[in-house]
Protein backbone atom coordinates (compact mmCIF):
# COMPACT_ATOMS: atom_id res chain seq x y z
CA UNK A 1 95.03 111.86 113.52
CA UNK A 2 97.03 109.92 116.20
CA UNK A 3 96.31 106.35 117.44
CA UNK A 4 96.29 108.12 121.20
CA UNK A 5 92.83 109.74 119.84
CA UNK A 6 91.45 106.51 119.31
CA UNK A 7 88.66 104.93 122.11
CA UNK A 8 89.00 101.48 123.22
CA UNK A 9 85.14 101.39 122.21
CA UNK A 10 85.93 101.58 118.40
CA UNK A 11 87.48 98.38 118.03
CA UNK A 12 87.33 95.14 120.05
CA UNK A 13 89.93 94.73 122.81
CA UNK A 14 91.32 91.30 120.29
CA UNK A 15 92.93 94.29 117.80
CA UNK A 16 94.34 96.56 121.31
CA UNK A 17 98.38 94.76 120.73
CA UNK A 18 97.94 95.86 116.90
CA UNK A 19 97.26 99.34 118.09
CA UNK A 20 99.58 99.50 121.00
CA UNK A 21 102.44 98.31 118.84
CA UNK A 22 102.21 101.52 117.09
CA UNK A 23 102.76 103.98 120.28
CA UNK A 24 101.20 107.39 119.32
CA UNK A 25 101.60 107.08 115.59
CA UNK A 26 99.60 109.62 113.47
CA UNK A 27 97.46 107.79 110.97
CA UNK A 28 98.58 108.42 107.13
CA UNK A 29 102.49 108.49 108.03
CA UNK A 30 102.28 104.96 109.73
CA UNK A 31 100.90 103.82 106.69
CA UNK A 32 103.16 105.82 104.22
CA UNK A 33 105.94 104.31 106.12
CA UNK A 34 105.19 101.33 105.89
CA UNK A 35 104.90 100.86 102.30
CA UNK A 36 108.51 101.14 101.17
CA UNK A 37 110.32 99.77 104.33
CA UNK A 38 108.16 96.59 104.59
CA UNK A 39 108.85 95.77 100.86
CA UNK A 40 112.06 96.22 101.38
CA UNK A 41 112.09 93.93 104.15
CA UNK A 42 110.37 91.14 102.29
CA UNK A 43 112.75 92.03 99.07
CA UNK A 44 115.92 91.41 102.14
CA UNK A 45 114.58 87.98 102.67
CA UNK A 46 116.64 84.93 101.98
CA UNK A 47 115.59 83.01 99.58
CA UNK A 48 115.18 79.97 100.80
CA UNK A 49 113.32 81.44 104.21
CA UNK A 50 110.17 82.29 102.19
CA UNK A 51 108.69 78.48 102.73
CA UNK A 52 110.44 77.65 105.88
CA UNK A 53 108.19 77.13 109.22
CA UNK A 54 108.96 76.84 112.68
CA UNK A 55 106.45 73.83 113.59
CA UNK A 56 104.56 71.32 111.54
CA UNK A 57 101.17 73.76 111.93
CA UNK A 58 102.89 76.86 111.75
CA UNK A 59 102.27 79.15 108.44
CA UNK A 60 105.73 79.64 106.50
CA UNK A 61 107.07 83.41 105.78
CA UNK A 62 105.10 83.29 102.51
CA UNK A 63 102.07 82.34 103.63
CA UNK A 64 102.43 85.25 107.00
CA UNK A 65 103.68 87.73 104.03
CA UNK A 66 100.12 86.54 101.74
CA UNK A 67 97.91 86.59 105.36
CA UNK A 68 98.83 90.38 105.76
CA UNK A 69 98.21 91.56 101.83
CA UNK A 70 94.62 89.79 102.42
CA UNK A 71 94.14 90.97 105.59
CA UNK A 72 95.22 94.41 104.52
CA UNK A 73 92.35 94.16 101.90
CA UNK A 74 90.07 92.84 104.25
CA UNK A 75 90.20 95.66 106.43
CA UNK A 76 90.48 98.25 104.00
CA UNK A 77 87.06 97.05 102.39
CA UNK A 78 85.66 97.12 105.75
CA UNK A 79 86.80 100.65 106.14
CA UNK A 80 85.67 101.74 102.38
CA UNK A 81 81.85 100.16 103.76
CA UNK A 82 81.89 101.86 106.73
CA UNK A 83 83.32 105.45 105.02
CA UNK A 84 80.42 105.14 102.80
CA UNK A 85 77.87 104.95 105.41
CA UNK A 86 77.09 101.09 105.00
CA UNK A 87 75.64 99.68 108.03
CA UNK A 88 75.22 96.05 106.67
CA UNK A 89 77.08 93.98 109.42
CA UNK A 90 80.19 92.18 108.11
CA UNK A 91 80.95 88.33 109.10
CA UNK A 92 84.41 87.82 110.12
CA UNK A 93 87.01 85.26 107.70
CA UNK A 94 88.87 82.43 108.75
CA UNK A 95 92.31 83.45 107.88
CA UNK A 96 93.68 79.68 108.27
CA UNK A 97 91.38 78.97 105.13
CA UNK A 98 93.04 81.22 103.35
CA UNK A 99 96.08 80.31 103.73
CA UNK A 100 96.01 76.88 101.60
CA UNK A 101 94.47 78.74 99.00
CA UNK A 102 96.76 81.60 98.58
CA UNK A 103 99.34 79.13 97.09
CA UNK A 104 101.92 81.67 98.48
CA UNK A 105 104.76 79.03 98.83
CA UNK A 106 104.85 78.75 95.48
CA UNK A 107 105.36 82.70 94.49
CA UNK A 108 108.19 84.81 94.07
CA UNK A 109 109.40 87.47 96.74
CA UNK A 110 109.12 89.86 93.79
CA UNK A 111 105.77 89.18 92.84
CA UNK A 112 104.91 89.09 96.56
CA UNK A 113 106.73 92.20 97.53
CA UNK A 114 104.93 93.78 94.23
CA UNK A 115 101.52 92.60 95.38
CA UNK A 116 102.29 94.48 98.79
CA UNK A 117 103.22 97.87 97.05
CA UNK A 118 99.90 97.42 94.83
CA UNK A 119 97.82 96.59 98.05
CA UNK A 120 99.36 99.39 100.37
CA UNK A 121 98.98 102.02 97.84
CA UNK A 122 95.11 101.62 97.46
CA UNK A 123 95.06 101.53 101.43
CA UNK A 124 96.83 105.07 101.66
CA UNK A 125 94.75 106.20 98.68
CA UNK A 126 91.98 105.31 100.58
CA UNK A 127 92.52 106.73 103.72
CA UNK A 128 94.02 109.91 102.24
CA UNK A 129 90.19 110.37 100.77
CA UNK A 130 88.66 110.89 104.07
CA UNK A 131 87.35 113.18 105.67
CA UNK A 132 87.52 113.57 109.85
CA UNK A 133 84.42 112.87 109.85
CA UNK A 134 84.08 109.68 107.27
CA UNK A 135 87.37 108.40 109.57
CA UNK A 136 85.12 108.60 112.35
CA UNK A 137 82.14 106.24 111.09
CA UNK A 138 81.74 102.99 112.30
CA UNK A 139 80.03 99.51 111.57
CA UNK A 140 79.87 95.92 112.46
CA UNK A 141 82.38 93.64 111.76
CA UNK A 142 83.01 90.43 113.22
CA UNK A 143 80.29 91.08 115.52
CA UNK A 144 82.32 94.20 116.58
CA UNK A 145 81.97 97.81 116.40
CA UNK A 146 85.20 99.20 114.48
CA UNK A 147 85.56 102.71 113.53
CA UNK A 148 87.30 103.25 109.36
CA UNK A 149 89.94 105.57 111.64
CA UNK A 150 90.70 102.21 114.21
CA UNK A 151 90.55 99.95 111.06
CA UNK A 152 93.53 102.04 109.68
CA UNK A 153 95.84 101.56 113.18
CA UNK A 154 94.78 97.55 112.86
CA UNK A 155 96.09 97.43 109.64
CA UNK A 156 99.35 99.32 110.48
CA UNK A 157 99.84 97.22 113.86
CA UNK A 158 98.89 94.23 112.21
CA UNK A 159 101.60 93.99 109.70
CA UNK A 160 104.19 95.11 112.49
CA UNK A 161 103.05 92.38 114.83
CA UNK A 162 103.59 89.79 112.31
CA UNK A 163 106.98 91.58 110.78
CA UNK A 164 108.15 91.25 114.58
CA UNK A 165 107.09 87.24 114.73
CA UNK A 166 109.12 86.72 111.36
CA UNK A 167 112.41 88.40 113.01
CA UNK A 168 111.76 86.55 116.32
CA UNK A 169 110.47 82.88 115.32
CA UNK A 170 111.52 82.56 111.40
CA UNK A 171 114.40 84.56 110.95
């Protein structure tokens, strides 16, 4: 399944630079590919970049790396509720909340880059799982419609939007 199959109806316009990011990427691979070179990227980092920030309310690297592992989970649990037919409506999060609480200056780029690796796996197990149709299914998130195939390309786009801040703004 490519991204170009996707309908601007099955996600809200906010997530459209995620999915654009991607050109026509086919599902699974994106996310395969990811896994390995973007722990590899955090495992290149130096050192003493992981707590550095650009501006006084700017997140550091850490805390961008720790805002994509829990928005990774965030959207695959959305995508695991819709898959299964849920039609409860989701609330959004408020990812600056989580941020404080992640304590992510103070870890390791092992542990972090381990974390990743954990978190990605379960996503491609996940989406490996489901059927066409299942990756078709939708629900209500954030007030939004979002279809579990679009939630896939979000989290895929997602993490290379923020890898391309880091190399522009931190790095």
């Amino acid at each position: 399944m490519n991204s170009s199959a996707l309908s601007p109806t099955e996600y809200n316009s906010y997530y459209q630079p995620y999915i654009a990011a991607l050109g026509n990427s086919e599902l699974l691979t994106t996310l395969k590919e990811g896994l390995d070179s973007f722990a590899d990227f955090i495992e290149a980092l130096p050192d003493e970049k992981l707590t550095y920030s650009y501006g006084t309310d700017k997140w550091s690297v850490a805390e961008v790396l720790i805002h994509l592992i829990d928005a990774e989970r965030i959207f695959q649990y959305r995508s695991l509720r819709f898959a299964r037919n849920d039609e409860t409506p989701i609330p959004g999060f408020d990812q600056d909340l989580y941020v404080p609480s992640s304590r992510a200056n103070s870890r390791s780029k092992k542990a972090i880059a381990l974390e990743f690796k954990a978190v990605r796996a379960s996503t491609i197990a996940l989406f490996e799982s489901l059927s066409k149709e299942e990756l078709e299914r939708s629900g209500i998130a954030s007030n939004s419609e979002m279809s579990v195939r679009a939630l896939g390309f979000i989290i895929s786009g997602h993490l290379q939007h923020h890898k391309n801040i880091l190399k522009e703004r931190y790095l």
